[in-house]
N, C-alpha and C. Protein backbone atom coordinates (compact mmCIF):
# COMPACT_ATOMS: atom_id res chain seq x y z
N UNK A 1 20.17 -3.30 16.57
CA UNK A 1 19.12 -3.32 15.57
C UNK A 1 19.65 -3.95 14.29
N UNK A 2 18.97 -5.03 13.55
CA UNK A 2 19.09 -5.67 12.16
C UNK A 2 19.25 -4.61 11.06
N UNK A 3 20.59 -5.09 10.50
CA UNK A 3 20.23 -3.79 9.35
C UNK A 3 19.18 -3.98 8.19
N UNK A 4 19.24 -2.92 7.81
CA UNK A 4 17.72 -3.12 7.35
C UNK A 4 18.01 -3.37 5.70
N UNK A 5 17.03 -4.11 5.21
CA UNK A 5 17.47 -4.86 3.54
C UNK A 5 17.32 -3.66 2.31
N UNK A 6 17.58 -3.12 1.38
CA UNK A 6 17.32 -2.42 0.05
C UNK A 6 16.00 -1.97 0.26
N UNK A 7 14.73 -3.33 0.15
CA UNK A 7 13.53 -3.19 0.20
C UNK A 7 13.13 -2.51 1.04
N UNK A 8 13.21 -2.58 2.39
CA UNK A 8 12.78 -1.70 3.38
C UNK A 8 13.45 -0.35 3.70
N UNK A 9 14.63 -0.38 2.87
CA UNK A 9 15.29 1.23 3.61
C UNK A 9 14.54 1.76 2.53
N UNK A 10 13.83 1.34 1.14
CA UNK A 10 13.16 1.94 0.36
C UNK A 10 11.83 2.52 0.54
N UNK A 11 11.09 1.51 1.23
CA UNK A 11 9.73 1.41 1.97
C UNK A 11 9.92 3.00 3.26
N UNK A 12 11.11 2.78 3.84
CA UNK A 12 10.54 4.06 5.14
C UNK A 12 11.41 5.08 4.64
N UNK A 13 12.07 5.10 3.73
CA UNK A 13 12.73 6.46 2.41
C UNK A 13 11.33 7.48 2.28
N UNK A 14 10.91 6.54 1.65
CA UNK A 14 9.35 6.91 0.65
C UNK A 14 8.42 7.50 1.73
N UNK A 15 7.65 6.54 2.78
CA UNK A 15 6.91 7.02 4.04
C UNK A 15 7.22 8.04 4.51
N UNK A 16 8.73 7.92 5.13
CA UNK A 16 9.35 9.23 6.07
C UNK A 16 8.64 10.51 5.10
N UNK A 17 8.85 10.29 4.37
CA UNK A 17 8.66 11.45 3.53
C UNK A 17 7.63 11.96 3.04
N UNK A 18 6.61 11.24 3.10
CA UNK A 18 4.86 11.64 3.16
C UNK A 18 4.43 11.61 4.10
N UNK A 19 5.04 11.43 5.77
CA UNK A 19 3.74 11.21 6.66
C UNK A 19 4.40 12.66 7.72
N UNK A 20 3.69 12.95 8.42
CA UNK A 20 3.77 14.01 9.22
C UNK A 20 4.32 13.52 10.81
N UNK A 21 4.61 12.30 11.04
CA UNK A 21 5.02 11.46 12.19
C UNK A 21 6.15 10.47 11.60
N UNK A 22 7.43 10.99 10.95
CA UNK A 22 8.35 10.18 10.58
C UNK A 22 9.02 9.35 11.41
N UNK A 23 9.03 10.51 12.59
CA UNK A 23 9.76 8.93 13.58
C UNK A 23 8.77 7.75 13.91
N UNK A 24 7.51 7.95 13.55
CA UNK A 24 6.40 6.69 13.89
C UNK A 24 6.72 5.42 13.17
N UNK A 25 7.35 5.84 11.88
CA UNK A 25 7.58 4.89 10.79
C UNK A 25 8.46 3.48 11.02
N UNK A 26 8.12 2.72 11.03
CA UNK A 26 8.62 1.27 11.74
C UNK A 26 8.48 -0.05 10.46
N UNK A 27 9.06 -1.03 9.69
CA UNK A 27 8.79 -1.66 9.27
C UNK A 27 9.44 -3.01 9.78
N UNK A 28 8.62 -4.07 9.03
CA UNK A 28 9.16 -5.49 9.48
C UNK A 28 9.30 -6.38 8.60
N UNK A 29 9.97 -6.97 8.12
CA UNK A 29 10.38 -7.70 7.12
C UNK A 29 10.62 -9.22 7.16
N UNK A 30 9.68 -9.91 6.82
CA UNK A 30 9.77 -11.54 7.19
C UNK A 30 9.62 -12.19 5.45
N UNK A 31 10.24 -13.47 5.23
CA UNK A 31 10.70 -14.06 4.05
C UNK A 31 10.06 -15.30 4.25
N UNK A 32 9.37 -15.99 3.40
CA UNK A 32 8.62 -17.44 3.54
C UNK A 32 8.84 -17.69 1.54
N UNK A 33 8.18 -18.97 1.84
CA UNK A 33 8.22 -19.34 0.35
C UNK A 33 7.69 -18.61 -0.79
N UNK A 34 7.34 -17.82 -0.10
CA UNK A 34 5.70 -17.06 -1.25
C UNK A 34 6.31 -15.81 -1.32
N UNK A 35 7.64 -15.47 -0.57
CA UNK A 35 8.54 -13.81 -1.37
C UNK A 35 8.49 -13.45 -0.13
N UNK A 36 8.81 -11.99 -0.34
CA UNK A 36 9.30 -11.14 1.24
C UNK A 36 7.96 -10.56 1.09
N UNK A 37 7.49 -10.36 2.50
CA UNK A 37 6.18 -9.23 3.06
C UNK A 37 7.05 -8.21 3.92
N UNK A 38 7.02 -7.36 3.40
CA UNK A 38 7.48 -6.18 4.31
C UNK A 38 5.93 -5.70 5.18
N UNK A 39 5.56 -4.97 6.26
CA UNK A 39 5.11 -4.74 7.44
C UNK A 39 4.90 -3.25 7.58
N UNK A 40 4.22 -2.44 7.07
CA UNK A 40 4.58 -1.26 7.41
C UNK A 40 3.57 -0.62 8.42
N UNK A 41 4.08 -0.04 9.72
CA UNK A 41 3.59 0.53 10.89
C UNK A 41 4.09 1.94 10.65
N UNK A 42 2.24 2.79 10.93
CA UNK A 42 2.51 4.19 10.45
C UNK A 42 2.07 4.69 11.88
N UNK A 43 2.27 5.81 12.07
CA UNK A 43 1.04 6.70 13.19
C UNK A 43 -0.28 6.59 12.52
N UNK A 44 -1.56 6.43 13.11
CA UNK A 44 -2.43 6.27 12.91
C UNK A 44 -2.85 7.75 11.97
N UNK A 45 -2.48 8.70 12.36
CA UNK A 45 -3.26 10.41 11.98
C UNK A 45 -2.37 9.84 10.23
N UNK A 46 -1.18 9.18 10.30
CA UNK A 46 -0.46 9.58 9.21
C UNK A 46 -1.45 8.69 7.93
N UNK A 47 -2.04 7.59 8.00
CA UNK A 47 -2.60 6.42 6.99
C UNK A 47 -3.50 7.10 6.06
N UNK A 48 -3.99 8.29 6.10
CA UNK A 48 -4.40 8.57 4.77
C UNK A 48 -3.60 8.99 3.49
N UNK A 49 -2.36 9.56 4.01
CA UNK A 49 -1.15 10.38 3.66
C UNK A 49 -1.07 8.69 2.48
N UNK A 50 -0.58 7.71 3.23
CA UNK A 50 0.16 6.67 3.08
C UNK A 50 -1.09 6.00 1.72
N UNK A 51 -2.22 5.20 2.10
CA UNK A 51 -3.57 4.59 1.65
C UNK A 51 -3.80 5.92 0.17
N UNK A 52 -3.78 7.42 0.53
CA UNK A 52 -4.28 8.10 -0.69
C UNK A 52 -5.58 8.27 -1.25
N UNK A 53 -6.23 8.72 -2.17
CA UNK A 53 -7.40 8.64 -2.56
C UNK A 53 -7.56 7.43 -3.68
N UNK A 54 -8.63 6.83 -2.95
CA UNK A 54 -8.51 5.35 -3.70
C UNK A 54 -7.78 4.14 -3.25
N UNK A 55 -6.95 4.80 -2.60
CA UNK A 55 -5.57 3.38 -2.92
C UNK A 55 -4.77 3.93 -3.52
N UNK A 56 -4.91 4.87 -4.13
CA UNK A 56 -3.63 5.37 -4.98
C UNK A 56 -2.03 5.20 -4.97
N UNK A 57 -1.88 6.06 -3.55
CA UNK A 57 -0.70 6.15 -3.40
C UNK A 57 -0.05 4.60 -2.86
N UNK A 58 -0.86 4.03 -2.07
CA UNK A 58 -0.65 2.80 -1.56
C UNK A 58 -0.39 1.67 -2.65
N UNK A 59 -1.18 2.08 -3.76
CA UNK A 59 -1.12 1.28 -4.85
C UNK A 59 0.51 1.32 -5.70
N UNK A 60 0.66 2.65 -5.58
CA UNK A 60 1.72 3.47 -6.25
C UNK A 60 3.20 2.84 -5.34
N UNK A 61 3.23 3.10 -4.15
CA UNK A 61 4.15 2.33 -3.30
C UNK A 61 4.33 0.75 -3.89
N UNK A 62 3.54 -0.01 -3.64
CA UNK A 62 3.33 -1.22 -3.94
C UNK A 62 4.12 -1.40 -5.04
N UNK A 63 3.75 -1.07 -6.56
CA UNK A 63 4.26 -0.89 -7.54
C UNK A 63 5.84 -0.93 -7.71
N UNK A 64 6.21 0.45 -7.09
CA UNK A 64 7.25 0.63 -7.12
C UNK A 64 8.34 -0.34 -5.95
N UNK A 65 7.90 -0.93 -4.88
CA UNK A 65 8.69 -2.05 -4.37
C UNK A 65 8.45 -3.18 -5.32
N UNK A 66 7.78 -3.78 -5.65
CA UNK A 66 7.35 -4.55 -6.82
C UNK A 66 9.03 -4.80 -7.65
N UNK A 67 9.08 -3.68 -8.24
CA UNK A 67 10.09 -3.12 -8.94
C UNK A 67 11.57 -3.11 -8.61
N UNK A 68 11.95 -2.94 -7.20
CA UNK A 68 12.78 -2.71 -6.43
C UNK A 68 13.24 -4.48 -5.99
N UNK A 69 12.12 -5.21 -5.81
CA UNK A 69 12.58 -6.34 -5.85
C UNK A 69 12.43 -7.20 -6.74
N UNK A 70 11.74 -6.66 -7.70
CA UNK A 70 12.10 -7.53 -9.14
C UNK A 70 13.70 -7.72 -9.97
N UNK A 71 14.49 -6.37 -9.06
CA UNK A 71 15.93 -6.23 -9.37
C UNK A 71 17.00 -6.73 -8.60
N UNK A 72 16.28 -7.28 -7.42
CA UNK A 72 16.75 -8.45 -6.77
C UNK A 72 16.44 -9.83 -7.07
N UNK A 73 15.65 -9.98 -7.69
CA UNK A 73 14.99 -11.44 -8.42
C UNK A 73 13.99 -11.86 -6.84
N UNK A 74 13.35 -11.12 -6.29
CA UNK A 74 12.48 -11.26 -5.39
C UNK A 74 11.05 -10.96 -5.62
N UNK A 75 10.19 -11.56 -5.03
CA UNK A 75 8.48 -11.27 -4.97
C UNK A 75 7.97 -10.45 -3.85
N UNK A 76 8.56 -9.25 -3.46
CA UNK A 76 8.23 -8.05 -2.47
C UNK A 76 6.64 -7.55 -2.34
N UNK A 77 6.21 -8.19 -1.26
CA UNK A 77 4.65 -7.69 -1.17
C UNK A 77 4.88 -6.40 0.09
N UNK A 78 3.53 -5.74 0.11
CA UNK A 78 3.47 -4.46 1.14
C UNK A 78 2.31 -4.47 2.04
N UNK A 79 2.23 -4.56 3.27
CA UNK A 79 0.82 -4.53 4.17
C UNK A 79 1.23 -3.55 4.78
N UNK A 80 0.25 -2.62 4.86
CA UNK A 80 -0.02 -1.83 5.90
C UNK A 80 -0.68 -2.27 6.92
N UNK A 81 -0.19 -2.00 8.22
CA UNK A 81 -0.49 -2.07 9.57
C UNK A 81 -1.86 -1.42 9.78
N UNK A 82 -2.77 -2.11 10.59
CA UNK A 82 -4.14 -0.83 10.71
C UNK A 82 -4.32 -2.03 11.46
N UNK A 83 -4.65 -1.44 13.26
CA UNK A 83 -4.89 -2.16 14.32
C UNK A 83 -6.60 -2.36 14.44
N UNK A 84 -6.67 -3.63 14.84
CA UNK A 84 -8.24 -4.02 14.84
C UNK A 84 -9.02 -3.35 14.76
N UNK A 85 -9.23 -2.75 16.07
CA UNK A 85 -10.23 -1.38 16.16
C UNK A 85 -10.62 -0.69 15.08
N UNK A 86 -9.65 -0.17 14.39
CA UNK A 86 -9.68 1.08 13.42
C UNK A 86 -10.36 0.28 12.11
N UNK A 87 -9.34 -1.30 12.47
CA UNK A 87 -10.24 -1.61 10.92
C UNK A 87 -11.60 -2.16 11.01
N UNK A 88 -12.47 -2.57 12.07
CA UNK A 88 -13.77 -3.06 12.45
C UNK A 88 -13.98 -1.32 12.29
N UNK A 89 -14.03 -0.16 12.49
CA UNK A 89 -14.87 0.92 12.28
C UNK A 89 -14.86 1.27 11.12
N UNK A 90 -13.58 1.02 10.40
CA UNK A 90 -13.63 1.35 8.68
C UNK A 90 -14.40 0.42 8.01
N UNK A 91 -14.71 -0.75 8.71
CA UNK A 91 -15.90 -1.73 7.86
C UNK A 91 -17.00 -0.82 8.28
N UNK A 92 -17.15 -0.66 9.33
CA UNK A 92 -18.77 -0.18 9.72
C UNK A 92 -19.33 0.82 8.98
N UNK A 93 -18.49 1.76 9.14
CA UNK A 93 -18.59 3.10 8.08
C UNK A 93 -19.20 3.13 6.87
N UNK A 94 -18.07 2.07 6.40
CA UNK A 94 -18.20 1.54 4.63
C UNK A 94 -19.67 1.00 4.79
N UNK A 95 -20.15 0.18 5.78
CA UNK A 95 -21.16 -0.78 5.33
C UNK A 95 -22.50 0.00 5.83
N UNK A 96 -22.21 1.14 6.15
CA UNK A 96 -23.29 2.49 6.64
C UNK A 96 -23.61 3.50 5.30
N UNK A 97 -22.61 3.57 4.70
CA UNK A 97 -22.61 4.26 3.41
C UNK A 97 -23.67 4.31 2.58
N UNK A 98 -24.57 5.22 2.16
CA UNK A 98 -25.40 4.44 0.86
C UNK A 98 -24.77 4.60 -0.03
N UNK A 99 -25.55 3.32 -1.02
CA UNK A 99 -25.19 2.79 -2.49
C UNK A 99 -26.32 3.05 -3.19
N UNK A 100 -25.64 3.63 -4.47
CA UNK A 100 -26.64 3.86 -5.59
C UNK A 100 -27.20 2.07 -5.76
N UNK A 101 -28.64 2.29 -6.34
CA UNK A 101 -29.16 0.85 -7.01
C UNK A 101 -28.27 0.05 -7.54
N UNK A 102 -28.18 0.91 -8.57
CA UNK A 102 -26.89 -0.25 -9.71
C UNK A 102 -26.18 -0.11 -9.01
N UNK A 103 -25.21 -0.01 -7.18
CA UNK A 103 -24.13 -0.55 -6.95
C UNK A 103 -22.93 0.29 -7.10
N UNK A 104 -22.00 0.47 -7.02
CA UNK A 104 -20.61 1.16 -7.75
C UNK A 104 -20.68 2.40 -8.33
N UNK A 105 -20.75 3.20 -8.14
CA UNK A 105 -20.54 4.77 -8.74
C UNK A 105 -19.88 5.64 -9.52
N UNK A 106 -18.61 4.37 -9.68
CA UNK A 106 -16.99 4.77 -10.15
C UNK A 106 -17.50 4.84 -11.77
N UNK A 107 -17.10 5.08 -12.62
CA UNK A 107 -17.20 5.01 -13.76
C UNK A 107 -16.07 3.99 -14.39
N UNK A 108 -16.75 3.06 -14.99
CA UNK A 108 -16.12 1.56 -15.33
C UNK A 108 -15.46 1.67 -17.08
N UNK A 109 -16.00 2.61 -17.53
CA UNK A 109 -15.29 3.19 -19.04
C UNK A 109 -14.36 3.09 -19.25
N UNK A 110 -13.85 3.86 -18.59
CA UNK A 110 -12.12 3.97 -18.58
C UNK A 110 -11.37 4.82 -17.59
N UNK A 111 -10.08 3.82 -17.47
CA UNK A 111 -9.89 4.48 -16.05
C UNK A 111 -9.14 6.01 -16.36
N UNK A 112 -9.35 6.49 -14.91
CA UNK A 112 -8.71 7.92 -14.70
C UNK A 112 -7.07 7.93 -15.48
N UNK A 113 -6.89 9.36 -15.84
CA UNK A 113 -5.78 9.60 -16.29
C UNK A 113 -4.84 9.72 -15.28
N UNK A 114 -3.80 9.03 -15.63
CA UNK A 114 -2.62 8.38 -14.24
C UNK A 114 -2.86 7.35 -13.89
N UNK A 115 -4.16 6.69 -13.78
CA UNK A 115 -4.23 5.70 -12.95
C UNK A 115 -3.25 4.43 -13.56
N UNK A 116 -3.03 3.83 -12.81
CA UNK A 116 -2.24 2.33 -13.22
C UNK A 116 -3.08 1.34 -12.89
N UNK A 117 -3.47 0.43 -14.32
CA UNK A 117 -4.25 -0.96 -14.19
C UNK A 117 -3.54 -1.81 -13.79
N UNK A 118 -4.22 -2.80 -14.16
CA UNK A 118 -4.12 -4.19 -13.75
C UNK A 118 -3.35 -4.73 -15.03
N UNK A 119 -3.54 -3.96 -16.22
CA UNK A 119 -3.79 -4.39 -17.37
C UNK A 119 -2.05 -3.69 -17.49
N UNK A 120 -1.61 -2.56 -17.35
CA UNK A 120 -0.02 -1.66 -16.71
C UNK A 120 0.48 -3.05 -15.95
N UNK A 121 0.34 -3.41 -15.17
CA UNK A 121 0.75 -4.50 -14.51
C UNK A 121 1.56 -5.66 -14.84
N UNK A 122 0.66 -5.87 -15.72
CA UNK A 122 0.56 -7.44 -16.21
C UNK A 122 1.48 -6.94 -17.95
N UNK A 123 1.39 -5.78 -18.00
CA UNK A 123 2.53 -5.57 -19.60
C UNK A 123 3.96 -5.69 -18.54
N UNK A 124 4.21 -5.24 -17.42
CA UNK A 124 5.60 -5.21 -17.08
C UNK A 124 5.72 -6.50 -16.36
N UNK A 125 5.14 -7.35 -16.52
CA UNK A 125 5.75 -8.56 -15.64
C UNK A 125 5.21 -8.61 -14.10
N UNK A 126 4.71 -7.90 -13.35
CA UNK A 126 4.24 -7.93 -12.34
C UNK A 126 2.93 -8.36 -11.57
């Protein structure tokens, strides 16, 4: 087995440790011009653990590899794995949902306390 790079022993550090199927945890790590994409393959029961409310935690992961290879002088992106199936029913779902008239429900004011913008983002360089 390839040993595995900073970025990714960081990536299934973090997972192992939120999902309830640690040995499921598998990543893959491929490098092209456009930065490293790390690959992450969860147990299916585990992806809410991982995704969070909102995006949150997924967002929060992201972030923090972001970070991890910004100290390598690298552009570290994160995909989660979610096999066809699952993701053609998570469209369906979504597109079954009702929507208020005006659309969006979230409150556009200001975001939640904790949350990290776009606007957090873009002050650290990322």
């Amino acid at each position: 087995m390839a040993e595995l790079q900073k970025d990714q022993e960081f990536v299934e550090y973090i997972v192992k440790a939120l999902v309830n199927h640690a040995e499921d945890v598998r990543t893959e790590r491929t490098v092209d011009d456009r930065g490293v994409l790390i690959t992450l393959h969860i147990n299916q029961e585990d992806m809410g653990y991982i995704i969070g409310r909102q995006g949150q935690t997924a967002r929060a992961l992201r972030i923090l590899l972001k970070t991890v290879g910004a100290k390598e002088n690298a552009r570290v992106n994160l995909k989660i794995y979610e096999p066809e199936e699952l993701r053609r029913e998570h469209h369906e779902r979504k597109a079954l949902t009702p929507r208020s008239p005006e659309g969006d429900t979230r409150s556009t004011s200001a975001p939640e306390v904790g949350m990290v913008t776009d606007e957090d983002l873009a002050d650290l360089g990322i």
